[in-house]
Protein backbone atom coordinates (compact mmCIF):
# COMPACT_ATOMS: atom_id res chain seq x y z
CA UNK A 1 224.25 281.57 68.00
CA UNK A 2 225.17 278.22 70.33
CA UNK A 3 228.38 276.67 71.28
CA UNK A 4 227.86 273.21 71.50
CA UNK A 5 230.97 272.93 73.42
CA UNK A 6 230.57 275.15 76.22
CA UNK A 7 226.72 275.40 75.81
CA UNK A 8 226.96 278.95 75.91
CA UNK A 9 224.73 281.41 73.37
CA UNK A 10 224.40 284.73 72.08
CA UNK A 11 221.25 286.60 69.98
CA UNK A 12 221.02 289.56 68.35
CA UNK A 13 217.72 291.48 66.51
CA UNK A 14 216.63 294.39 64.58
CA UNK A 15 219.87 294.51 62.48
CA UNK A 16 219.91 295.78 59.31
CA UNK A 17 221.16 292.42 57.51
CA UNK A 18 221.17 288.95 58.35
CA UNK A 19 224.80 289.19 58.26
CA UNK A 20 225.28 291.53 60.53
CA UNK A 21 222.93 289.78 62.79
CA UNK A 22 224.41 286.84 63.04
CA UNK A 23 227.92 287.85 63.54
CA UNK A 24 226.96 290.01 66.65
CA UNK A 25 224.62 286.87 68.02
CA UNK A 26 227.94 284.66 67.42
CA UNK A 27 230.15 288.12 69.06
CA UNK A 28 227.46 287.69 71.85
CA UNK A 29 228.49 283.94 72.56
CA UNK A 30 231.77 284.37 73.30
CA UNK A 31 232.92 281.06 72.68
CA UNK A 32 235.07 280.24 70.05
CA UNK A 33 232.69 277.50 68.20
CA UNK A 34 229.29 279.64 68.39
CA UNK A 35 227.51 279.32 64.81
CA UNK A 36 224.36 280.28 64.40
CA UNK A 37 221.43 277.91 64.94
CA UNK A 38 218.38 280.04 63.70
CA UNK A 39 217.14 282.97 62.58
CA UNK A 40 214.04 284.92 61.39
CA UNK A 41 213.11 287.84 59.81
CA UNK A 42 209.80 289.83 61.09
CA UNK A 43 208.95 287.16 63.98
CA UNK A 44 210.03 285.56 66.67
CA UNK A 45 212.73 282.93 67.28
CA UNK A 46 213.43 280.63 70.34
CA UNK A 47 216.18 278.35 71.74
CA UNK A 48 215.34 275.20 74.20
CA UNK A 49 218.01 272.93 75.61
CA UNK A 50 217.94 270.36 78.16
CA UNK A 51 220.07 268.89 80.99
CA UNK A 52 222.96 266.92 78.27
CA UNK A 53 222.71 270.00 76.01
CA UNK A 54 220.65 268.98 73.38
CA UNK A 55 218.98 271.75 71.73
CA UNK A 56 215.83 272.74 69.72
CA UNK A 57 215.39 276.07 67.71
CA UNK A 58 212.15 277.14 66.26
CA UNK A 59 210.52 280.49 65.27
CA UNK A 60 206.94 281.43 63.82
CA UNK A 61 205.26 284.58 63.69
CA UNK A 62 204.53 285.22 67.36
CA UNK A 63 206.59 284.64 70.80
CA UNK A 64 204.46 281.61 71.93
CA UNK A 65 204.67 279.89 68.29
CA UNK A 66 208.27 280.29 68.71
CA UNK A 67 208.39 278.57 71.80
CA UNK A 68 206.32 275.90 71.17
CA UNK A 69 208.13 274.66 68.05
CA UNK A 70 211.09 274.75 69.72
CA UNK A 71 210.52 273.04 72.85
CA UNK A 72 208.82 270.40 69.86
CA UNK A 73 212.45 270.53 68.21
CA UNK A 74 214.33 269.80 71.33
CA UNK A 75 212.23 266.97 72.66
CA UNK A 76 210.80 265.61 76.12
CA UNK A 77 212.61 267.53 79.59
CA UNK A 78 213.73 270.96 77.51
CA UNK A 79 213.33 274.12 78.32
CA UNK A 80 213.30 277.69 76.57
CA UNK A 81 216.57 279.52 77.41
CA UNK A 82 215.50 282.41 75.30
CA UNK A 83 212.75 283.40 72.61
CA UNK A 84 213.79 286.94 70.76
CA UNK A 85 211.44 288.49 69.01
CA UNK A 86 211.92 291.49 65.80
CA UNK A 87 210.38 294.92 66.18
């Protein structure tokens, strides 16, 4: 989950639903406009952002996929804040 207002995030994995995943990832974020920006179900997800707080999700079935499409969602100068993978 992302707050595109205080730029702050939150993740969750290995819950039981996607419901219940998302509302801890949003719990996580602590700010009061988190919504969830991806998700993924037996792989791996990642969040980039850059300096203005643009962001770029992406997820695929292993850690470096992830990554990759992300940083490719984002856009030139991002970075990966976090890539979570599912047991």
């Amino acid at each position: 989950a992302y707050s595109y207002a205080t730029t702050q995030y939150g993740y969750s994995y290995n819950y039981d639903s996607r419901n219940a995943a998302e509302q801890r990832a949003r719990q996580e974020c602590r700010a009061h406009d988190c919504q969830t920006v991806v998700w993924v179900k037996n792989g791996c997800m990642s969040l980039a952002t850059d300096k203005h707080g643009t962001i770029g999700t992406g997820w695929a079935a292993d850690y470096y996929g992830a990554e990759g499409n992300a940083l490719q969602d984002c856009g030139r100068g991002c970075w990966v804040l976090e890539t979570i993978c599912t047991d």
